[in-house]
PDB file of N, CA and C in Angstrom:
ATOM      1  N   UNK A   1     -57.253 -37.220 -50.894  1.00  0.00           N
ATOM      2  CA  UNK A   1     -58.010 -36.885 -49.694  1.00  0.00           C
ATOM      3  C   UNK A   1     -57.722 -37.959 -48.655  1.00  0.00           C
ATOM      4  N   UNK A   2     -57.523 -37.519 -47.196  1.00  0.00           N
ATOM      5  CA  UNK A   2     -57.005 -38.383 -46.207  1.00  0.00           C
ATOM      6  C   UNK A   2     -58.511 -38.834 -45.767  1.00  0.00           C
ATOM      7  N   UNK A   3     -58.367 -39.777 -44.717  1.00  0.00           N
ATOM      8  CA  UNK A   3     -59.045 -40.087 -43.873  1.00  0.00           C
ATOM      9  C   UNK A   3     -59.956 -39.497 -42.866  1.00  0.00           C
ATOM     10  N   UNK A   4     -59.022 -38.330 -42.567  1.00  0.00           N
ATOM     11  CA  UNK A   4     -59.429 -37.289 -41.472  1.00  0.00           C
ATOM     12  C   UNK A   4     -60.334 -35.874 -42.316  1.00  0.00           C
ATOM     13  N   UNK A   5     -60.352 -35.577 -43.489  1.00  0.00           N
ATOM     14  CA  UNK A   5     -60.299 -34.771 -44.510  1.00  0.00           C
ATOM     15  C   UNK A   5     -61.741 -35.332 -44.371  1.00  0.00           C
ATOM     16  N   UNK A   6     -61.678 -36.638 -45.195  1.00  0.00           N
ATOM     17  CA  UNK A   6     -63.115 -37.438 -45.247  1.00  0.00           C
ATOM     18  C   UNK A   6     -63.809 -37.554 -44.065  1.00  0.00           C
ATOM     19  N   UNK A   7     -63.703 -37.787 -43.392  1.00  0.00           N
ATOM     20  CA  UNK A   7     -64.570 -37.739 -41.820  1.00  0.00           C
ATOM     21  C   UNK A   7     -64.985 -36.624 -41.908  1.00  0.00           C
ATOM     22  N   UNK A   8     -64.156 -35.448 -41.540  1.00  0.00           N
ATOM     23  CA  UNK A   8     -64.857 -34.068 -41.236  1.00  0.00           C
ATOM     24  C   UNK A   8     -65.813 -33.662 -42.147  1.00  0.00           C
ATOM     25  N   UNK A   9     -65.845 -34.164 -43.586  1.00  0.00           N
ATOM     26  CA  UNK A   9     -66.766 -33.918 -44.563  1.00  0.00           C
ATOM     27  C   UNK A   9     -68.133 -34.341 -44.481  1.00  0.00           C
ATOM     28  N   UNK A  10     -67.950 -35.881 -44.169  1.00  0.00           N
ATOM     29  CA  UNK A  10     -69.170 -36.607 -43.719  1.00  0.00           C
ATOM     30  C   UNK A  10     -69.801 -36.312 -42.340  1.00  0.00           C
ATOM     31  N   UNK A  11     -69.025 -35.282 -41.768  1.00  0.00           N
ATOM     32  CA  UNK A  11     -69.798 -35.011 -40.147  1.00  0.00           C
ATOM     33  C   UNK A  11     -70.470 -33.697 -40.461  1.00  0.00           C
ATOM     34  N   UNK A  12     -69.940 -33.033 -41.066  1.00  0.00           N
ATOM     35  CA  UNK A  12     -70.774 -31.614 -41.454  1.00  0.00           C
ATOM     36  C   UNK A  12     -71.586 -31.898 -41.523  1.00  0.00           C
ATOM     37  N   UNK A  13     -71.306 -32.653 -43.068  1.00  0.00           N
ATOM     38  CA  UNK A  13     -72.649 -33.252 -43.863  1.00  0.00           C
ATOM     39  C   UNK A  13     -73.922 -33.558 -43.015  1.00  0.00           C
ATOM     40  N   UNK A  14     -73.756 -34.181 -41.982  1.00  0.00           N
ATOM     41  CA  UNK A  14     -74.225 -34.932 -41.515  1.00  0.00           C
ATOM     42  C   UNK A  14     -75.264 -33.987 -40.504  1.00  0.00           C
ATOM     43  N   UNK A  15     -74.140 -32.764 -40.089  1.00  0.00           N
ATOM     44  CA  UNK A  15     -74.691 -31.751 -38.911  1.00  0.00           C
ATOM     45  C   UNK A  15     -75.593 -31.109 -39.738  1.00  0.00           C
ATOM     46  N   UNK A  16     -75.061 -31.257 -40.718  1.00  0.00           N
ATOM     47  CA  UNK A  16     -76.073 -29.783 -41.466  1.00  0.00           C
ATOM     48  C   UNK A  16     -77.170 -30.283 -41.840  1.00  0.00           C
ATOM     49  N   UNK A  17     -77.142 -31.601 -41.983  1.00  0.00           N
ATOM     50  CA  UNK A  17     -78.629 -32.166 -42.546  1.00  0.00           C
ATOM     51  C   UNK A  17     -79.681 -31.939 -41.265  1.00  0.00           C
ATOM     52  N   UNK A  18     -79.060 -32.499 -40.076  1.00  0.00           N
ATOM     53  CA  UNK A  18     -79.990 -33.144 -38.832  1.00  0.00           C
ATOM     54  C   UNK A  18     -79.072 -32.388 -37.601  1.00  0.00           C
ATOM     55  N   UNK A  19     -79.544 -31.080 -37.568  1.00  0.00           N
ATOM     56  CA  UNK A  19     -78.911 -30.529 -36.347  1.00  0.00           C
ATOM     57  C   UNK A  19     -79.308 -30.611 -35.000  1.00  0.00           C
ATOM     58  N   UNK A  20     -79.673 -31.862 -34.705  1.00  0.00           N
ATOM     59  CA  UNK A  20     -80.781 -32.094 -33.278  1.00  0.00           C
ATOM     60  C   UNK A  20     -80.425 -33.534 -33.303  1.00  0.00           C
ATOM     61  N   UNK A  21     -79.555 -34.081 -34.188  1.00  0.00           N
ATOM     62  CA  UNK A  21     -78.916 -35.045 -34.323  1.00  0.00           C
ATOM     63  C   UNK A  21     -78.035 -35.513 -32.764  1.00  0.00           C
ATOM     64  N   UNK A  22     -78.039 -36.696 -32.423  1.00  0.00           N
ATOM     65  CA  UNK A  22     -77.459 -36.882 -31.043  1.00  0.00           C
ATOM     66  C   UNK A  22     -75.929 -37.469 -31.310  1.00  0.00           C
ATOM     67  N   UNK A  23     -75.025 -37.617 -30.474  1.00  0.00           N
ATOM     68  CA  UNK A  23     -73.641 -38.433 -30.546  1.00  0.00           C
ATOM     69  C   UNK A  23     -73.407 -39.430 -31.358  1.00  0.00           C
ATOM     70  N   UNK A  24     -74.397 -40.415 -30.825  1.00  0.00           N
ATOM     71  CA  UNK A  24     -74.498 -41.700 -30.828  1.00  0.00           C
ATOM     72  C   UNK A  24     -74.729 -41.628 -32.000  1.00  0.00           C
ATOM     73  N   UNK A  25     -76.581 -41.320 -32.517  1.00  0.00           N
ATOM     74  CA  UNK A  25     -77.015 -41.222 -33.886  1.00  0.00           C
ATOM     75  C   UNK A  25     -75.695 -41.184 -34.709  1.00  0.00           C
ATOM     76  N   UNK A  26     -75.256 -39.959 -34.316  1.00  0.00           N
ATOM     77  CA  UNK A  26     -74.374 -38.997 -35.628  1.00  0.00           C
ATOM     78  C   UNK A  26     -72.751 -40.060 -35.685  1.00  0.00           C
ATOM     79  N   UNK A  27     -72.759 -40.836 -35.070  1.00  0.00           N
ATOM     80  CA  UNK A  27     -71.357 -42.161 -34.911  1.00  0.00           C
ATOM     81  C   UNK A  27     -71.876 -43.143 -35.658  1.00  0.00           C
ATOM     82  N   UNK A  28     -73.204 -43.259 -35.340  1.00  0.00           N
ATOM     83  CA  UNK A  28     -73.423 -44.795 -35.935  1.00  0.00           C
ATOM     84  C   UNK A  28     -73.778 -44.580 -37.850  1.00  0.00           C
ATOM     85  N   UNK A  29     -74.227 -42.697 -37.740  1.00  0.00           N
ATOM     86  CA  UNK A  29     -74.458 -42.980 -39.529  1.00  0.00           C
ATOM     87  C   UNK A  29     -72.901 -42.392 -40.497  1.00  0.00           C
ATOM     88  N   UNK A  30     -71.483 -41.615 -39.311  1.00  0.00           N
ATOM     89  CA  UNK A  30     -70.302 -41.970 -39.919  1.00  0.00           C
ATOM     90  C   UNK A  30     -69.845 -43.298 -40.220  1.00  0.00           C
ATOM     91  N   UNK A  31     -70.169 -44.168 -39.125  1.00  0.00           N
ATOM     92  CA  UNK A  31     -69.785 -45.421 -38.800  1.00  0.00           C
ATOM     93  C   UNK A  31     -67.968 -45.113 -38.064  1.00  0.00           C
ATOM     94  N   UNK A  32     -68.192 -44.350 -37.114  1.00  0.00           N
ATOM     95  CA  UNK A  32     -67.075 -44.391 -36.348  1.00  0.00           C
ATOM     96  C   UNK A  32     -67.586 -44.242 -34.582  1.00  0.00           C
ATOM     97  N   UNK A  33     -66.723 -44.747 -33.727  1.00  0.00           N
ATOM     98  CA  UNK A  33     -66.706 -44.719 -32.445  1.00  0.00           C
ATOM     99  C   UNK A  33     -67.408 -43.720 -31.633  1.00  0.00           C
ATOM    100  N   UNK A  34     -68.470 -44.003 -30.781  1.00  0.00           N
ATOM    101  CA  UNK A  34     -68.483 -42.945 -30.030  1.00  0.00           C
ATOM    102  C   UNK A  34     -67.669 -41.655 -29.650  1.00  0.00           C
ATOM    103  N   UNK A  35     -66.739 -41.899 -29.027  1.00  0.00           N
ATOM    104  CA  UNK A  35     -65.658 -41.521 -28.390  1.00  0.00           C
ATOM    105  C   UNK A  35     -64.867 -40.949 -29.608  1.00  0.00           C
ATOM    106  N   UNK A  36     -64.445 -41.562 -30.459  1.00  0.00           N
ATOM    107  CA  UNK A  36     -63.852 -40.500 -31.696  1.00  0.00           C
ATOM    108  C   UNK A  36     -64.607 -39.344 -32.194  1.00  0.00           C
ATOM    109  N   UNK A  37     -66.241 -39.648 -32.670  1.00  0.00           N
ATOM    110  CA  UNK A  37     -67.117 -38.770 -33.025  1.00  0.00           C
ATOM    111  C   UNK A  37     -66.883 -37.674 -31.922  1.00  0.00           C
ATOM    112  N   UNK A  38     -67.270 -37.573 -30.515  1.00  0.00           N
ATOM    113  CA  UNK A  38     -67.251 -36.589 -29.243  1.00  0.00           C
ATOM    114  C   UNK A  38     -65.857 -36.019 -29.957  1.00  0.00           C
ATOM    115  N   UNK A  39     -64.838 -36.442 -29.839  1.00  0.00           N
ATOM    116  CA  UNK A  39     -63.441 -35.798 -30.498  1.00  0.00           C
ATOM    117  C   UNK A  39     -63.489 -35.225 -31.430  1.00  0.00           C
ATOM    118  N   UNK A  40     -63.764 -35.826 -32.475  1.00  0.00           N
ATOM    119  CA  UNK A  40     -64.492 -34.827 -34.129  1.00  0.00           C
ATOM    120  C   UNK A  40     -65.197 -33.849 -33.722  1.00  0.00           C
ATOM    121  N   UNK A  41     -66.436 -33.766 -33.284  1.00  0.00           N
ATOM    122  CA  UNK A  41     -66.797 -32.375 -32.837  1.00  0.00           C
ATOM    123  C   UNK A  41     -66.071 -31.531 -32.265  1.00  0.00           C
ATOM    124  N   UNK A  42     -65.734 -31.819 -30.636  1.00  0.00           N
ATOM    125  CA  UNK A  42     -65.212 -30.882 -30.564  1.00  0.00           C
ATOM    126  C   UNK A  42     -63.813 -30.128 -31.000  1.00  0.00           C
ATOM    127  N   UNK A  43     -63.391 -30.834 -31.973  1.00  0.00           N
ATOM    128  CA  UNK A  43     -62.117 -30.284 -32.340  1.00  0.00           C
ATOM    129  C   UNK A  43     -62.753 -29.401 -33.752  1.00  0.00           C
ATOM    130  N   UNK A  44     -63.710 -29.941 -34.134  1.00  0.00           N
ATOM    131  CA  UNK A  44     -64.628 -29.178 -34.899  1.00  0.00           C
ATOM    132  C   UNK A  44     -65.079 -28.048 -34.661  1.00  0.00           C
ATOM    133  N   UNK A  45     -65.657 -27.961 -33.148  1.00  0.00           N
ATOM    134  CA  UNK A  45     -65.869 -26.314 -32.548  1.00  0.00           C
ATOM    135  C   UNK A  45     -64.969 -25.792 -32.377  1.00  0.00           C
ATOM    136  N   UNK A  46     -63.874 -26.262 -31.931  1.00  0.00           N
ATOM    137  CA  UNK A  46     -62.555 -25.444 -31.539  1.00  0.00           C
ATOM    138  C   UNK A  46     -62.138 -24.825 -33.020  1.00  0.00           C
ATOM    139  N   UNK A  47     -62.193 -25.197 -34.056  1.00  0.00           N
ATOM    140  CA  UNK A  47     -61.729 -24.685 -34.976  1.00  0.00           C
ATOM    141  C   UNK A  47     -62.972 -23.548 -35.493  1.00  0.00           C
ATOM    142  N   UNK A  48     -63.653 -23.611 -34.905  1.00  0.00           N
ATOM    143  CA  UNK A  48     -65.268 -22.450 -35.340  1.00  0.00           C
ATOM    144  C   UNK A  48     -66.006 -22.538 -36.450  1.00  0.00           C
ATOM    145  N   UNK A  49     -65.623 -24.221 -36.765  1.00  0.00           N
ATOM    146  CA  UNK A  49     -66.800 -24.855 -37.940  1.00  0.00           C
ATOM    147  C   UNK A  49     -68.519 -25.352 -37.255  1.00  0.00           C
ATOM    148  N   UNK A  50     -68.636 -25.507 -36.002  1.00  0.00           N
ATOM    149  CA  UNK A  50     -69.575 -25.720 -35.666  1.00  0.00           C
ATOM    150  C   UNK A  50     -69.903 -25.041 -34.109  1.00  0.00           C
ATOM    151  N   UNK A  51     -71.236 -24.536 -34.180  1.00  0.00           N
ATOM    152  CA  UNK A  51     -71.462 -24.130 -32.932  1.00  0.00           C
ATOM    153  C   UNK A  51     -72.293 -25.131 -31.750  1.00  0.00           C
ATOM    154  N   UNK A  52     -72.233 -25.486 -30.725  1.00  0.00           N
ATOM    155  CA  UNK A  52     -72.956 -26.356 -30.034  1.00  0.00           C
ATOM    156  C   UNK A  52     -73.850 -25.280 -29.397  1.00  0.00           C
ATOM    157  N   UNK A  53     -75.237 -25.477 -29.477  1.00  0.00           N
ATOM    158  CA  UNK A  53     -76.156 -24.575 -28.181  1.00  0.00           C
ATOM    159  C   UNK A  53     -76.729 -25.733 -27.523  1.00  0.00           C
ATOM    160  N   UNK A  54     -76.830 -25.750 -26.504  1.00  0.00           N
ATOM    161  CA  UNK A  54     -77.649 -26.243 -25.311  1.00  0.00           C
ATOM    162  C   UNK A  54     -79.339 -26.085 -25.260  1.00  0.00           C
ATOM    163  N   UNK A  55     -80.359 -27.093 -25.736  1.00  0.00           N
ATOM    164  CA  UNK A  55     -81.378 -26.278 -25.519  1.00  0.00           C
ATOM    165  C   UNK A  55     -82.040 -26.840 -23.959  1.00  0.00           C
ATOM    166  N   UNK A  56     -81.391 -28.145 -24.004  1.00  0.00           N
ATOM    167  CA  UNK A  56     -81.658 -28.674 -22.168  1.00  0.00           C
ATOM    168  C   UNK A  56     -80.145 -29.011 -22.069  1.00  0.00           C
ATOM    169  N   UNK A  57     -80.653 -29.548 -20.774  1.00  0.00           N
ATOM    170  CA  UNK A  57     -79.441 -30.223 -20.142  1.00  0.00           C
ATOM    171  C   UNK A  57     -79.365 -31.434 -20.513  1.00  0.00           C
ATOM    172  N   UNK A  58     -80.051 -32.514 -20.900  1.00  0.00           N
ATOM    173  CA  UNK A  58     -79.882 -33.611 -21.730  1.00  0.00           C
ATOM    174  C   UNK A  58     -79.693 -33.612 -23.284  1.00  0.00           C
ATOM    175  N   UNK A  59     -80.153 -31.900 -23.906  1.00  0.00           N
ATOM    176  CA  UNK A  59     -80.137 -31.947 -25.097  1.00  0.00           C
ATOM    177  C   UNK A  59     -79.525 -30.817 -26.236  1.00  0.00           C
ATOM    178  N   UNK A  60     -78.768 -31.137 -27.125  1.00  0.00           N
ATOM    179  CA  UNK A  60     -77.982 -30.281 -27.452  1.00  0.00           C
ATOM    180  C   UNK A  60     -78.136 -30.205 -29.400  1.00  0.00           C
ATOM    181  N   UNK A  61     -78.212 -28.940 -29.693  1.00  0.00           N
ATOM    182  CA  UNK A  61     -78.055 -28.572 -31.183  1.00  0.00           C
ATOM    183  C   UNK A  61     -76.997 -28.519 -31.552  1.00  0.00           C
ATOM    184  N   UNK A  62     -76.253 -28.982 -32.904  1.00  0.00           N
ATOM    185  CA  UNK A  62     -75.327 -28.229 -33.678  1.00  0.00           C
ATOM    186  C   UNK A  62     -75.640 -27.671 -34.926  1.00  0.00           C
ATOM    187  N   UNK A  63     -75.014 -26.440 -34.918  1.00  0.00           N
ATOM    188  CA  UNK A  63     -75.142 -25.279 -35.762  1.00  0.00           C
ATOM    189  C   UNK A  63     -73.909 -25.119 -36.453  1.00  0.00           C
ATOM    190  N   UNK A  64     -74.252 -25.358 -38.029  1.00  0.00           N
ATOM    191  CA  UNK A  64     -72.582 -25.347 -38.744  1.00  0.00           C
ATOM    192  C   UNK A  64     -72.751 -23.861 -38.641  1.00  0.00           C
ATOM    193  N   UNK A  65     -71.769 -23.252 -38.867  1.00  0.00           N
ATOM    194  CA  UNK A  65     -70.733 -21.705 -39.065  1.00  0.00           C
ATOM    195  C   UNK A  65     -70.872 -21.342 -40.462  1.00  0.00           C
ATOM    196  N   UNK A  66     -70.995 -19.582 -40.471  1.00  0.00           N
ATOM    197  CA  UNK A  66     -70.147 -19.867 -41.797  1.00  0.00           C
ATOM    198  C   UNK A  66     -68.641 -20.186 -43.009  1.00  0.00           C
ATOM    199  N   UNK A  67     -67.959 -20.330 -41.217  1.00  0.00           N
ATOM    200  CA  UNK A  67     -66.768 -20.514 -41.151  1.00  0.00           C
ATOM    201  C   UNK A  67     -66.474 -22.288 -41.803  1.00  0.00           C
ATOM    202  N   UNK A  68     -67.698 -22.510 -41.046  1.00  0.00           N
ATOM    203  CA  UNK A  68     -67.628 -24.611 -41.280  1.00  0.00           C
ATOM    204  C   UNK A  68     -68.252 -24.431 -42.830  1.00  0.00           C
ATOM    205  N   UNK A  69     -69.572 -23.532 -43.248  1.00  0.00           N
ATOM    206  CA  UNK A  69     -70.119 -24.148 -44.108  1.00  0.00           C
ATOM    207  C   UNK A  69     -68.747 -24.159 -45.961  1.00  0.00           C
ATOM    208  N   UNK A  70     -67.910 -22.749 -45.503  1.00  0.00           N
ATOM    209  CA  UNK A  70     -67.055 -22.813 -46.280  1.00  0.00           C
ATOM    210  C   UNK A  70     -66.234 -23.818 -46.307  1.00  0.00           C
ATOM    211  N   UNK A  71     -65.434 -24.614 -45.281  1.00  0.00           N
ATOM    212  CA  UNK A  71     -64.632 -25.657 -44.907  1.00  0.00           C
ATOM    213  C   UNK A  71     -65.624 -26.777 -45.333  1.00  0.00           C
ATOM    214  N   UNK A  72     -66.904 -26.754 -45.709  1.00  0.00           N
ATOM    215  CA  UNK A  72     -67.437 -28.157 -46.205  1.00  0.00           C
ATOM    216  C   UNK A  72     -67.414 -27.824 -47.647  1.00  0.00           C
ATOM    217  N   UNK A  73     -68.074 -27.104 -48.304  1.00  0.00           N
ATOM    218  CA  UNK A  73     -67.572 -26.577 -49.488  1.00  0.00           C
ATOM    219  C   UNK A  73     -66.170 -26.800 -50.242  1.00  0.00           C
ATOM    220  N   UNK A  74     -64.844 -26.261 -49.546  1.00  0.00           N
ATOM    221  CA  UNK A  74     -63.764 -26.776 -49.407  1.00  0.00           C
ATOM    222  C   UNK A  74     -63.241 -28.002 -49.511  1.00  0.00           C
ATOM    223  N   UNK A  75     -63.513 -28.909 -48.566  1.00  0.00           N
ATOM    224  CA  UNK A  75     -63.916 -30.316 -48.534  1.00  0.00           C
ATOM    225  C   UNK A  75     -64.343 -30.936 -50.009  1.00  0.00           C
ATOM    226  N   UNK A  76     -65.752 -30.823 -50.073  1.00  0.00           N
ATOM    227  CA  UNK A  76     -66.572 -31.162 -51.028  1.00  0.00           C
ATOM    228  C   UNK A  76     -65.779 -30.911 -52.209  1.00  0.00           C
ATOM    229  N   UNK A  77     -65.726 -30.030 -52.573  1.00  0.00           N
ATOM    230  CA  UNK A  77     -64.805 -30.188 -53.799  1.00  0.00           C
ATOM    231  C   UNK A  77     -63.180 -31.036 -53.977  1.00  0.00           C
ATOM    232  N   UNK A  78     -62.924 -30.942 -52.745  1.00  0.00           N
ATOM    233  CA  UNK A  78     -61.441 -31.904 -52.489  1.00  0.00           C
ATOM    234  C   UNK A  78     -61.671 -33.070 -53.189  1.00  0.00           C
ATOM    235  N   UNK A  79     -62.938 -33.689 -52.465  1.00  0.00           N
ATOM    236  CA  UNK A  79     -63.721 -34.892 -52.391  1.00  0.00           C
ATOM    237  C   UNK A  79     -63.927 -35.159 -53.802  1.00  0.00           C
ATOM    238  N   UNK A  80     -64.367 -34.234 -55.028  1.00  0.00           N
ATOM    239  CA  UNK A  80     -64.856 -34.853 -55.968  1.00  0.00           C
ATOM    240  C   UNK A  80     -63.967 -34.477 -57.015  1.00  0.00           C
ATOM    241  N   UNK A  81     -62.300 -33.934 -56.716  1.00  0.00           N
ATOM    242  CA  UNK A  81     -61.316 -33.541 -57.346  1.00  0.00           C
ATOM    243  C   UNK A  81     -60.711 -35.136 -57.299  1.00  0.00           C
ATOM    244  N   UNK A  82     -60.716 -35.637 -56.196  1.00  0.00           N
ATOM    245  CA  UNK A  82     -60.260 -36.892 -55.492  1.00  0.00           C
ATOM    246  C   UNK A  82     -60.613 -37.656 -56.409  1.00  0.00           C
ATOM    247  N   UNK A  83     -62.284 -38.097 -56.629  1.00  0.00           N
ATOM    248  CA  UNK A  83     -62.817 -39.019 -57.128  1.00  0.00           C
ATOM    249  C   UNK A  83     -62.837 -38.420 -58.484  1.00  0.00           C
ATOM    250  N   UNK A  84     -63.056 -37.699 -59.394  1.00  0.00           N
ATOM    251  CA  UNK A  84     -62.380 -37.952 -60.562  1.00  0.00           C
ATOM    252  C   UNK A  84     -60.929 -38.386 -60.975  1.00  0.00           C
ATOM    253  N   UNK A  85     -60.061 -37.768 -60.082  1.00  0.00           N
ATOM    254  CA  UNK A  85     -58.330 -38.357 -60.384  1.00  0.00           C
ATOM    255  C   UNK A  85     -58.695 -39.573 -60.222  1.00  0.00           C
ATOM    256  N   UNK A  86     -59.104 -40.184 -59.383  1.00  0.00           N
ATOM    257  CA  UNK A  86     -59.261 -42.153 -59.277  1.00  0.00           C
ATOM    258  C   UNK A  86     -59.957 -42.085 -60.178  1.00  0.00           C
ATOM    259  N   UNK A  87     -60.921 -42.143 -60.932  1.00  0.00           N
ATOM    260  CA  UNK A  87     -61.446 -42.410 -62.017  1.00  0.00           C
ATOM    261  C   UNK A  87     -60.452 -42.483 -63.120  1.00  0.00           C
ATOM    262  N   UNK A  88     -60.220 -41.595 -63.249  1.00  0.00           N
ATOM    263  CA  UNK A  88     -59.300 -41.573 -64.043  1.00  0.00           C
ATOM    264  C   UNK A  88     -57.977 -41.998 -64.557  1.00  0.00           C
ATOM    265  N   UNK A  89     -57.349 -42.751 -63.297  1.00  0.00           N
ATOM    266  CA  UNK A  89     -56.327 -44.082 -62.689  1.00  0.00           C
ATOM    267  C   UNK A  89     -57.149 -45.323 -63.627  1.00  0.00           C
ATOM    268  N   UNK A  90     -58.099 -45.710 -62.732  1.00  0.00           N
ATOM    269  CA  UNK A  90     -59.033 -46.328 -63.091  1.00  0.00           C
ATOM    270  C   UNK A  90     -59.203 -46.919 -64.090  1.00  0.00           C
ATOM    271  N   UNK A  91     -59.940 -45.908 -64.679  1.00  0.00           N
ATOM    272  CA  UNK A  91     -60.010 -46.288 -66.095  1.00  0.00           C
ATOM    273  C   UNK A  91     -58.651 -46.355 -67.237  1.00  0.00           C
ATOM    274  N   UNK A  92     -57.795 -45.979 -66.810  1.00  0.00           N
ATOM    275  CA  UNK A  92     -56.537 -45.900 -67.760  1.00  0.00           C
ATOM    276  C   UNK A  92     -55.872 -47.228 -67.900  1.00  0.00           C
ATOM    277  N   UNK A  93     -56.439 -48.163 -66.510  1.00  0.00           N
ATOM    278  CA  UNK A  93     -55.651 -49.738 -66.734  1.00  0.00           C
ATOM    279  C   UNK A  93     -56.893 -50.466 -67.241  1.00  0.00           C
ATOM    280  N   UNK A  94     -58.516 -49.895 -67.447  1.00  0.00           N
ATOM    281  CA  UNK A  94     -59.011 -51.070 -68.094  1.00  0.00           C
ATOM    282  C   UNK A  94     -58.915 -51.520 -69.327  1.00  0.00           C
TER     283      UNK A  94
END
């Protein structure tokens, strides 16, 4: 699992928990950049894993898809296909 693989996993994650969740918030609990996070999303909507609604003009929802919730699913299992093969590295040199 890449880098980028892992991010998008942990941002779902993240949308789907707290969808009233703000930029900032949702950067500081990936622990990545403002400005990258804004990029993660929307390359996230563009792909039709997440929907943005507007409920003000200062304030905005995201709504995973069921397009995204499969692609986290997807993910998620990548993720723990991943971490058993390292385990399993792992443990073979102790």
């Amino acid at each position: 699992m890449n880098q980028r693989t892992y991010r998008d996993m942990h941002l779902l994650n993240e949308v789907t928990q707290s969808p009233d969740i703000t930029q900032r918030e949702l950067s500081q609990r990936i622990g990545m950049a403002l400005g990258l996070t804004n990029l993660m999303l929307r390359r996230l909507t563009k792909k039709g894993y997440i929907k943005i609604i507007g409920t003000k003009r200062s304030r905005i929802r995201y709504l995973i898809t069921p397009q995204g919730i499969l692609e986290k699913t997807r993910l998620t299992y990548e993720f723990i296909h991943f971490s058993l093969q390292l385990y399993g590295r792992v443990r073979s040199y102790l």
